[in-house]
PDB file of N, CA and C in Angstrom:
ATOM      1  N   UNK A   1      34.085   2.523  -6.765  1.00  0.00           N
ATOM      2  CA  UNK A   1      34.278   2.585  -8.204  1.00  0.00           C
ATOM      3  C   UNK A   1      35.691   3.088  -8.457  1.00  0.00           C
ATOM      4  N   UNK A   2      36.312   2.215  -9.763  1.00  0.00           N
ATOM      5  CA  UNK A   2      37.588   2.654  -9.752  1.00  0.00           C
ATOM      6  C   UNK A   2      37.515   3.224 -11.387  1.00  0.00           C
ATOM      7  N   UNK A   3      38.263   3.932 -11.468  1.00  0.00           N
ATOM      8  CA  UNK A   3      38.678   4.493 -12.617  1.00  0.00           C
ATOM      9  C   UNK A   3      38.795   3.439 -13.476  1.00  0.00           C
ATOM     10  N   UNK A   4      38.418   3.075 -15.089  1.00  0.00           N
ATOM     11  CA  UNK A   4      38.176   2.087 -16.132  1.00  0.00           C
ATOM     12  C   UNK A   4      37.440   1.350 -16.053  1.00  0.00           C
ATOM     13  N   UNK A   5      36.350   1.335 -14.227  1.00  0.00           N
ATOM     14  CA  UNK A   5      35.442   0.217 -13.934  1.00  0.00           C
ATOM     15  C   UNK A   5      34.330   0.900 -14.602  1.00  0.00           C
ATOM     16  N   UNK A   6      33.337  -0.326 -15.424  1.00  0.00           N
ATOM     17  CA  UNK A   6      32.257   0.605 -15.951  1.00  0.00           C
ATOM     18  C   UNK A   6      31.017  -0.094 -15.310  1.00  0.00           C
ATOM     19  N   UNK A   7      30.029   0.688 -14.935  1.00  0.00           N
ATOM     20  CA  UNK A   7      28.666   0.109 -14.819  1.00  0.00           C
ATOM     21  C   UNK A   7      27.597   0.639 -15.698  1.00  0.00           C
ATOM     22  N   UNK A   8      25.927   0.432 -15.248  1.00  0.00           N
ATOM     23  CA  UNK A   8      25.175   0.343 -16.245  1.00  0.00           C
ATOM     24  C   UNK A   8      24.795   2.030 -15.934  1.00  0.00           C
ATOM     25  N   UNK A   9      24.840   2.606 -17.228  1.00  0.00           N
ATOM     26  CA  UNK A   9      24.615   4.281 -17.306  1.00  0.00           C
ATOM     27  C   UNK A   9      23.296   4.278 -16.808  1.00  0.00           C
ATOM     28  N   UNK A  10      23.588   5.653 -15.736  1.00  0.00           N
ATOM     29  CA  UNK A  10      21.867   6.575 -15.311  1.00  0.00           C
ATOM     30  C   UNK A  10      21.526   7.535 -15.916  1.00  0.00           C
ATOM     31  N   UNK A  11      21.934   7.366 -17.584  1.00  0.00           N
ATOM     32  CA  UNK A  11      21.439   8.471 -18.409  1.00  0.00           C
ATOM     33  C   UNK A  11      20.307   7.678 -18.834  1.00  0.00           C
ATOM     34  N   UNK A  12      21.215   6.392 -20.294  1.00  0.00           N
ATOM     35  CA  UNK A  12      20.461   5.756 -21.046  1.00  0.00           C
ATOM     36  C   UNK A  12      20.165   4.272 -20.640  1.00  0.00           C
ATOM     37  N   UNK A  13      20.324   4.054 -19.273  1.00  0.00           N
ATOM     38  CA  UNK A  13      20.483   2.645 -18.957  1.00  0.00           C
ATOM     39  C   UNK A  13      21.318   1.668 -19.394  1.00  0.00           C
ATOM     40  N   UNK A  14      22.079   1.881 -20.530  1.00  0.00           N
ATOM     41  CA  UNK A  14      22.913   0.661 -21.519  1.00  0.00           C
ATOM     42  C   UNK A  14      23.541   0.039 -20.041  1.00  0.00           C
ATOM     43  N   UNK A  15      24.413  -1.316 -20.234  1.00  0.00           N
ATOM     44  CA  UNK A  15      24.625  -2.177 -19.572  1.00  0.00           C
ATOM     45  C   UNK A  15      26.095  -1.717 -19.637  1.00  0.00           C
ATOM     46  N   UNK A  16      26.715  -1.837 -18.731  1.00  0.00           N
ATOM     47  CA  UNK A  16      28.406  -1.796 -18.348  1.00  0.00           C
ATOM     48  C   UNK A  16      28.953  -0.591 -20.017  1.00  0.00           C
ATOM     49  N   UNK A  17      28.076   0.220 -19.960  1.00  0.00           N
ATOM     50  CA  UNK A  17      28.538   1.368 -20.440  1.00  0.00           C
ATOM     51  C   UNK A  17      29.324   2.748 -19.770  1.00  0.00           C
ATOM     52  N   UNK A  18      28.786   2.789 -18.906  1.00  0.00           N
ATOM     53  CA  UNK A  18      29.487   4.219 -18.085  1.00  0.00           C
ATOM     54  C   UNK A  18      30.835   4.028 -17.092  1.00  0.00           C
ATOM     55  N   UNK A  19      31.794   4.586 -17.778  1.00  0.00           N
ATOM     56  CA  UNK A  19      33.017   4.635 -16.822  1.00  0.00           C
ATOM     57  C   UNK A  19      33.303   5.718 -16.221  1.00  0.00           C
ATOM     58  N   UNK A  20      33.885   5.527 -15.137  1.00  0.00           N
ATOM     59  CA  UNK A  20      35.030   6.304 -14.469  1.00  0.00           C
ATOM     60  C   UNK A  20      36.223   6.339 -15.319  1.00  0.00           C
ATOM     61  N   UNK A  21      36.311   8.043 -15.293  1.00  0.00           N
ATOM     62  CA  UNK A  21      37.731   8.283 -15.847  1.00  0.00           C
ATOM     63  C   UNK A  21      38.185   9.276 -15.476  1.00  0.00           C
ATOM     64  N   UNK A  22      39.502   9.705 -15.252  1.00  0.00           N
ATOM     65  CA  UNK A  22      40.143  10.865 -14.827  1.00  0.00           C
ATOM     66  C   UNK A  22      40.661  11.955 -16.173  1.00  0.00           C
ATOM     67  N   UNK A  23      40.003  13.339 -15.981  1.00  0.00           N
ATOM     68  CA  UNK A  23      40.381  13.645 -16.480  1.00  0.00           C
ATOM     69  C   UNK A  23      41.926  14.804 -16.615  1.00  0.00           C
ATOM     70  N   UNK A  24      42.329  15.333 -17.328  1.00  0.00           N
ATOM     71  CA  UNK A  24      43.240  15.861 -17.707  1.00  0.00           C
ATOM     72  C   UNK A  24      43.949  16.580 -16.364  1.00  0.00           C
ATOM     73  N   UNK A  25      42.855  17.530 -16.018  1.00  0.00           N
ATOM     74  CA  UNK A  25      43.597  18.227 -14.115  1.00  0.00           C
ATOM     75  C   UNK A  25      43.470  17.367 -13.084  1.00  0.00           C
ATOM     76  N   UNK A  26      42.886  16.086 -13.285  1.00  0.00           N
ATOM     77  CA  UNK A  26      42.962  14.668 -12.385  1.00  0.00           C
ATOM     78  C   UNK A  26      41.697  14.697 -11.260  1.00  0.00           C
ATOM     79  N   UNK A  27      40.716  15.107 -12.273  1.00  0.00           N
ATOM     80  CA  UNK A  27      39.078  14.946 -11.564  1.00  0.00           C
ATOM     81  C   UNK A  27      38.630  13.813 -12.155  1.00  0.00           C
ATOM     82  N   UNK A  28      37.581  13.501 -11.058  1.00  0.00           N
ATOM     83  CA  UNK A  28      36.801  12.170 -11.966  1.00  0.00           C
ATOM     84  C   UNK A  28      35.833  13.158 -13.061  1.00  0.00           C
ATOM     85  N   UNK A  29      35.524  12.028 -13.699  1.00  0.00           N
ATOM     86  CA  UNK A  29      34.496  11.776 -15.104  1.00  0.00           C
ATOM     87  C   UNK A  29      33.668  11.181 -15.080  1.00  0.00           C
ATOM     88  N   UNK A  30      32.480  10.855 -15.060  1.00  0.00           N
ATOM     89  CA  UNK A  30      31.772   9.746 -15.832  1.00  0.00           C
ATOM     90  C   UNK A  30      31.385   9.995 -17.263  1.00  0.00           C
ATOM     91  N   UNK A  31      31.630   8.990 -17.700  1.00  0.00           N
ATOM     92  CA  UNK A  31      31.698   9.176 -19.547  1.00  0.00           C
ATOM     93  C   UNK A  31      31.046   7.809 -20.124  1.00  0.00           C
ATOM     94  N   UNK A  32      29.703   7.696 -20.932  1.00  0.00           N
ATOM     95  CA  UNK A  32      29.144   6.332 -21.212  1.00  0.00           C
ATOM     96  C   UNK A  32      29.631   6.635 -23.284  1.00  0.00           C
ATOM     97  N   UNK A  33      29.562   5.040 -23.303  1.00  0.00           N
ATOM     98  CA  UNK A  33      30.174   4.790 -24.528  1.00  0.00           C
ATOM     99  C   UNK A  33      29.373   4.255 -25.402  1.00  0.00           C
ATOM    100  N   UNK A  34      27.871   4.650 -24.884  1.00  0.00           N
ATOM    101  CA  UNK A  34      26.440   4.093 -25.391  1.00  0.00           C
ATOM    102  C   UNK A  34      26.045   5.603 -26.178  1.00  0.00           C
ATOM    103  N   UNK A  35      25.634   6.489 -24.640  1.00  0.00           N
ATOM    104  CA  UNK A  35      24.993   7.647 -25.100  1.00  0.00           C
ATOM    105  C   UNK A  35      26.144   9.180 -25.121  1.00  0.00           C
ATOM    106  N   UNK A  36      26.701   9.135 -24.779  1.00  0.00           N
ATOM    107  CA  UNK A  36      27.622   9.784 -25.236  1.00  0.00           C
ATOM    108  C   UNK A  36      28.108  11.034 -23.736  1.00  0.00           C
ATOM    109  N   UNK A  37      27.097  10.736 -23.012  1.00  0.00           N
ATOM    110  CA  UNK A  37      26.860  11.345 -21.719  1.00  0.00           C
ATOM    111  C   UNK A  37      28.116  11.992 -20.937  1.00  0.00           C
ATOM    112  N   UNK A  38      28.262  13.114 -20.508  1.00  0.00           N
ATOM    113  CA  UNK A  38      29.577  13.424 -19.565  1.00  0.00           C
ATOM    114  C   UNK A  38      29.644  13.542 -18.652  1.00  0.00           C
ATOM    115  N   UNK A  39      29.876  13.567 -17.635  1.00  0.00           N
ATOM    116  CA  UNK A  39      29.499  14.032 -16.404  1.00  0.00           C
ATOM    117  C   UNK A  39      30.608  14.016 -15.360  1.00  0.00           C
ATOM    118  N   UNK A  40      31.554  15.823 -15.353  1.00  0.00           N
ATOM    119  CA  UNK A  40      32.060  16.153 -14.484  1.00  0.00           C
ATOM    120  C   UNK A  40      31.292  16.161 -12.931  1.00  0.00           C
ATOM    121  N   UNK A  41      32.418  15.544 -12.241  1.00  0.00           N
ATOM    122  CA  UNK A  41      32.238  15.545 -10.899  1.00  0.00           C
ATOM    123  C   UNK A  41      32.974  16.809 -10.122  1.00  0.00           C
ATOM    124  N   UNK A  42      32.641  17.212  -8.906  1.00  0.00           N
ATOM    125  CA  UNK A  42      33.145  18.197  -8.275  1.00  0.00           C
ATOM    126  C   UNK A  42      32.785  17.639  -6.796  1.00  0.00           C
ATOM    127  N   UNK A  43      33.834  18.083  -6.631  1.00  0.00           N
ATOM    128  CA  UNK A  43      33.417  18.356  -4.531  1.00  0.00           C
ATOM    129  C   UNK A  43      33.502  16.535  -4.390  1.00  0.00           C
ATOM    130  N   UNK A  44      32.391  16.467  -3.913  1.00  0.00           N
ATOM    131  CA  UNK A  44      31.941  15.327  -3.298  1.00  0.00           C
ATOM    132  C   UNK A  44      30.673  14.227  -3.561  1.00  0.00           C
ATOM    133  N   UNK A  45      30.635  14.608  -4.835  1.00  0.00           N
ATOM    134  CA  UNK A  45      29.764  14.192  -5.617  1.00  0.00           C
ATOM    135  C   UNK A  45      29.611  12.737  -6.262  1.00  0.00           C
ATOM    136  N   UNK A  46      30.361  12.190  -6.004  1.00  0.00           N
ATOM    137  CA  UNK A  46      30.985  10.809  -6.504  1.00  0.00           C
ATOM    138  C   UNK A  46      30.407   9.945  -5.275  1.00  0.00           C
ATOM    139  N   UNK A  47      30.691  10.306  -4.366  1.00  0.00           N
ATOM    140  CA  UNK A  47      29.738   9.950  -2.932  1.00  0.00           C
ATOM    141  C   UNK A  47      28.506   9.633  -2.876  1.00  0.00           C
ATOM    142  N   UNK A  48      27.753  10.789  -3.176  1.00  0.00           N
ATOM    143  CA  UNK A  48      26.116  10.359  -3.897  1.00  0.00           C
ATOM    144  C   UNK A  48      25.620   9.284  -5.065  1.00  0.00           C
ATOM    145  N   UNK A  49      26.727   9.847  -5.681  1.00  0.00           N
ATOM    146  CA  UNK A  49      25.969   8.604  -6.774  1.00  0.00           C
ATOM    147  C   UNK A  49      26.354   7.024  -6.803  1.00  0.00           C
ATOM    148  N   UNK A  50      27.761   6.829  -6.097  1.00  0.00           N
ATOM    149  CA  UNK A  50      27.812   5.699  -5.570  1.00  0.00           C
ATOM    150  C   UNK A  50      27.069   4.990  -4.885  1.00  0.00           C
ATOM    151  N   UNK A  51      26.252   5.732  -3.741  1.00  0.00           N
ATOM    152  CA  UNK A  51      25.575   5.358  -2.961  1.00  0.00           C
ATOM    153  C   UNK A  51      23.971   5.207  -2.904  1.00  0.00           C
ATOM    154  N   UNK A  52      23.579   5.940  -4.257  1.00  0.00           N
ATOM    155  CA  UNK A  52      22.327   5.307  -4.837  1.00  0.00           C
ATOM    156  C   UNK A  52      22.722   4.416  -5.956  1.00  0.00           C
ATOM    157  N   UNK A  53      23.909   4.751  -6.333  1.00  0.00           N
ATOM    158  CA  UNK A  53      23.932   2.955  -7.415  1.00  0.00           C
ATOM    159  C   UNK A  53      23.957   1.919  -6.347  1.00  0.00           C
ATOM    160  N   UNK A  54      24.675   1.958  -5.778  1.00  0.00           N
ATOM    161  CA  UNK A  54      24.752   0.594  -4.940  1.00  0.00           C
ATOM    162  C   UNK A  54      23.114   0.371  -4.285  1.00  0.00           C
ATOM    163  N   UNK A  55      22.394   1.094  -3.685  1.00  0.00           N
ATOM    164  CA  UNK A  55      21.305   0.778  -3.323  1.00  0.00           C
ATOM    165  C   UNK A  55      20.082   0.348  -4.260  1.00  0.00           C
ATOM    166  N   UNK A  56      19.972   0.870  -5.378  1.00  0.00           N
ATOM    167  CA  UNK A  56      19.228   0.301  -6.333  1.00  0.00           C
ATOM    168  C   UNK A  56      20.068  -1.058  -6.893  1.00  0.00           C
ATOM    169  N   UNK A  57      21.085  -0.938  -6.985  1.00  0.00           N
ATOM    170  CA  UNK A  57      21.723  -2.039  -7.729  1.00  0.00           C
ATOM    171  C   UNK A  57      21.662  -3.405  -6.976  1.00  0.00           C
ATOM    172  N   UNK A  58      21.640  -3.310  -5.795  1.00  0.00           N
ATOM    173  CA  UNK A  58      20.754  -4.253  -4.661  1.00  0.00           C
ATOM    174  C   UNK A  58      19.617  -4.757  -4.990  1.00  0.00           C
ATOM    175  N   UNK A  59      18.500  -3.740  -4.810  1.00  0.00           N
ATOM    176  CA  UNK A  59      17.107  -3.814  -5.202  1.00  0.00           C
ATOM    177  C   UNK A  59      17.025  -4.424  -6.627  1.00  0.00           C
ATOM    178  N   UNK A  60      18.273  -4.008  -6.998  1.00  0.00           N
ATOM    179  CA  UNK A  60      17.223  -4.634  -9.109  1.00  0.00           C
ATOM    180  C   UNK A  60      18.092  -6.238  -9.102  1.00  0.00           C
ATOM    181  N   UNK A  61      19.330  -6.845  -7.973  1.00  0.00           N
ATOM    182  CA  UNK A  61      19.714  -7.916  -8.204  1.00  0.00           C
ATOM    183  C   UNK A  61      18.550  -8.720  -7.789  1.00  0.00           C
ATOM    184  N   UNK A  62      17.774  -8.098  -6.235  1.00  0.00           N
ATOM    185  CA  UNK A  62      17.050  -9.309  -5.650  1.00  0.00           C
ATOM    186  C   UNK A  62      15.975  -9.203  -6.763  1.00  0.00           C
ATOM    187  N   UNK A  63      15.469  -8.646  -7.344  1.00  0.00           N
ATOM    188  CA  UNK A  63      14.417  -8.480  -8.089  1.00  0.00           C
ATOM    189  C   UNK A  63      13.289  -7.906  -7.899  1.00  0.00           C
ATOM    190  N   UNK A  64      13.558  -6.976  -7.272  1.00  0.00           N
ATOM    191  CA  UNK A  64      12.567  -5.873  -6.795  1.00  0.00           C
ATOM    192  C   UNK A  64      12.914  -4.767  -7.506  1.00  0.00           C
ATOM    193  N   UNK A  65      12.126  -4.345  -8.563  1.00  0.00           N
ATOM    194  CA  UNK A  65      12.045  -3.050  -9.742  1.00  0.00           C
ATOM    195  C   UNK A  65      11.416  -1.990  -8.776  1.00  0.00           C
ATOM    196  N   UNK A  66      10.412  -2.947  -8.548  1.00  0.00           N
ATOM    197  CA  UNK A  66       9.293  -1.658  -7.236  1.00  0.00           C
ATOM    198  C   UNK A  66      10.282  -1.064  -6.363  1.00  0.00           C
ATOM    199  N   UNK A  67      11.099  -1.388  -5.585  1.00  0.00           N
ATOM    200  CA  UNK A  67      11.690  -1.243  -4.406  1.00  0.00           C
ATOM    201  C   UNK A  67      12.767  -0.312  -4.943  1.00  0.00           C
ATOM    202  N   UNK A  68      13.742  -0.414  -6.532  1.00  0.00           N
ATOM    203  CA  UNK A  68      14.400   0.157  -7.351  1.00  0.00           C
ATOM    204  C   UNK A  68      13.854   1.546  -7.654  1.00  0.00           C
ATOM    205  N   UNK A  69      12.782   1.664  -7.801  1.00  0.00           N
ATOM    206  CA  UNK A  69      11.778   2.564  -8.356  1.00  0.00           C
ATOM    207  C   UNK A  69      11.386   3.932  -6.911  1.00  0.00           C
ATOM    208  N   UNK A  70      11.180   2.970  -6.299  1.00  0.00           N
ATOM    209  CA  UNK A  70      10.932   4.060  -4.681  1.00  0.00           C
ATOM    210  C   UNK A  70      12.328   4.481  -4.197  1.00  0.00           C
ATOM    211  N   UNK A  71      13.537   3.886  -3.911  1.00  0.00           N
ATOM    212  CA  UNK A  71      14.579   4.202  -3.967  1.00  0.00           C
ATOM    213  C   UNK A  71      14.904   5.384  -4.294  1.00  0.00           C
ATOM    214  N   UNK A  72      14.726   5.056  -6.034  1.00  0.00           N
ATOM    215  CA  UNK A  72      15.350   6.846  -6.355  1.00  0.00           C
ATOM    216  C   UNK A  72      14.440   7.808  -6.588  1.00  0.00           C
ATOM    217  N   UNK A  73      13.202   7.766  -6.451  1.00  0.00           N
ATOM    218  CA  UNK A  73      11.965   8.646  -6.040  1.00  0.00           C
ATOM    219  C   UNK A  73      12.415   9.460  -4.966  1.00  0.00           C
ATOM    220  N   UNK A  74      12.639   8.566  -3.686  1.00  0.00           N
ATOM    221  CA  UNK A  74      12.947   9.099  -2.896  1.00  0.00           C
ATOM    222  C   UNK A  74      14.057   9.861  -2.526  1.00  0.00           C
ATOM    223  N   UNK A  75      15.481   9.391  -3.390  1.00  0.00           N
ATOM    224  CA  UNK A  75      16.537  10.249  -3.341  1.00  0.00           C
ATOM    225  C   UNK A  75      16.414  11.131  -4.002  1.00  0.00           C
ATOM    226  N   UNK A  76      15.632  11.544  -5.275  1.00  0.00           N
ATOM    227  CA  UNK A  76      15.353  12.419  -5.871  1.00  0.00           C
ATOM    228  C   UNK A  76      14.864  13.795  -5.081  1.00  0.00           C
ATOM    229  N   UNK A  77      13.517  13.078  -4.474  1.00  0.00           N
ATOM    230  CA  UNK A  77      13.144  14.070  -3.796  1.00  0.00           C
ATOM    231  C   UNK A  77      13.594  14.585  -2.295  1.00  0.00           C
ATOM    232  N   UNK A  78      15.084  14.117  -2.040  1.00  0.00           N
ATOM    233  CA  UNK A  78      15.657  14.348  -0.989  1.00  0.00           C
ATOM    234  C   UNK A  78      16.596  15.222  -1.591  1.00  0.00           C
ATOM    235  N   UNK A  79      17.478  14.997  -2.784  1.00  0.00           N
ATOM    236  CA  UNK A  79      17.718  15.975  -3.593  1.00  0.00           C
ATOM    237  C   UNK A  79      17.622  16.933  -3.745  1.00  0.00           C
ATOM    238  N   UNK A  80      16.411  17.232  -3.817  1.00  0.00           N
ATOM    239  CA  UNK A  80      15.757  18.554  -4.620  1.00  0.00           C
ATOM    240  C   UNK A  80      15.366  19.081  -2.969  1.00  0.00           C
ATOM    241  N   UNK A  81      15.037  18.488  -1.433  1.00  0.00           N
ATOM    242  CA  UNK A  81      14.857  19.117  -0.901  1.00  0.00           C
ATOM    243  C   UNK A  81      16.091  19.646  -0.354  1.00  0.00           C
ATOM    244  N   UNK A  82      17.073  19.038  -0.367  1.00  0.00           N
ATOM    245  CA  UNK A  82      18.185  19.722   0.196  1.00  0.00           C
ATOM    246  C   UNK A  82      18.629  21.023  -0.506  1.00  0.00           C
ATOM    247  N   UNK A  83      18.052  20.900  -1.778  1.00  0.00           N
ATOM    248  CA  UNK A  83      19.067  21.661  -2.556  1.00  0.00           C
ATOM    249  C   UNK A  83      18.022  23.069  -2.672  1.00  0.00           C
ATOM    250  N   UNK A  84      16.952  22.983  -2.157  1.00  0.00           N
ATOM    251  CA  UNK A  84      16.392  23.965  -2.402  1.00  0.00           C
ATOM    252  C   UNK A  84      16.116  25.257  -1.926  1.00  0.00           C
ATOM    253  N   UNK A  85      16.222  26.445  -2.466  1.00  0.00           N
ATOM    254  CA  UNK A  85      16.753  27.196  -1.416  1.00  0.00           C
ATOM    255  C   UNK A  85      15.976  27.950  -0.560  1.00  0.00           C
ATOM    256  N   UNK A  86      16.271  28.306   0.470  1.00  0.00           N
ATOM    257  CA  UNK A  86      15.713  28.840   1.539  1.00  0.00           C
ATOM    258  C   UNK A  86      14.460  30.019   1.333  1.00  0.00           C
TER     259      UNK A  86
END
């Protein structure tokens, strides 16, 4: 993903709403122009979400919603186990 490229927001779903943008101290952004959504990035975080867009975004071209659906179930709850604390 490049900075001004937009895809479909994982807030409100709208279609080629959510961009990449850099902001002011020269971090990424995601910013949708549907729902109004912000979303500072830090660290390495841009990594993750690339990499479940692209994997659902797979799943919802071939036409598998189901397969879309378990996807981020499952990253979710890989998520929450990593993140949880000891």
């Amino acid at each position: 993903m490049t900075p001004g490229q937009k895809v479909d927001c994982i807030f409100c779903l709208a279609p080629s709403a959510l961009e990449l943008r850099i902001t002011r101290k020269g971090g990424p952004m995601l910013m949708c122009g549907c729902c109004g959504s912000r979303t500072f990035i830090h660290g390495h975080g841009l990594n993750g979400i690339l990499r479940i867009y692209g994997k659902i975004t797979l799943a919802l071209q071939a036409g598998d919603t189901e397969a879309a659906k378990e996807l981020l179930k499952r990253e979710v709850a890989n998520a929450e186990r990593d993140h949880t604390p000891s």
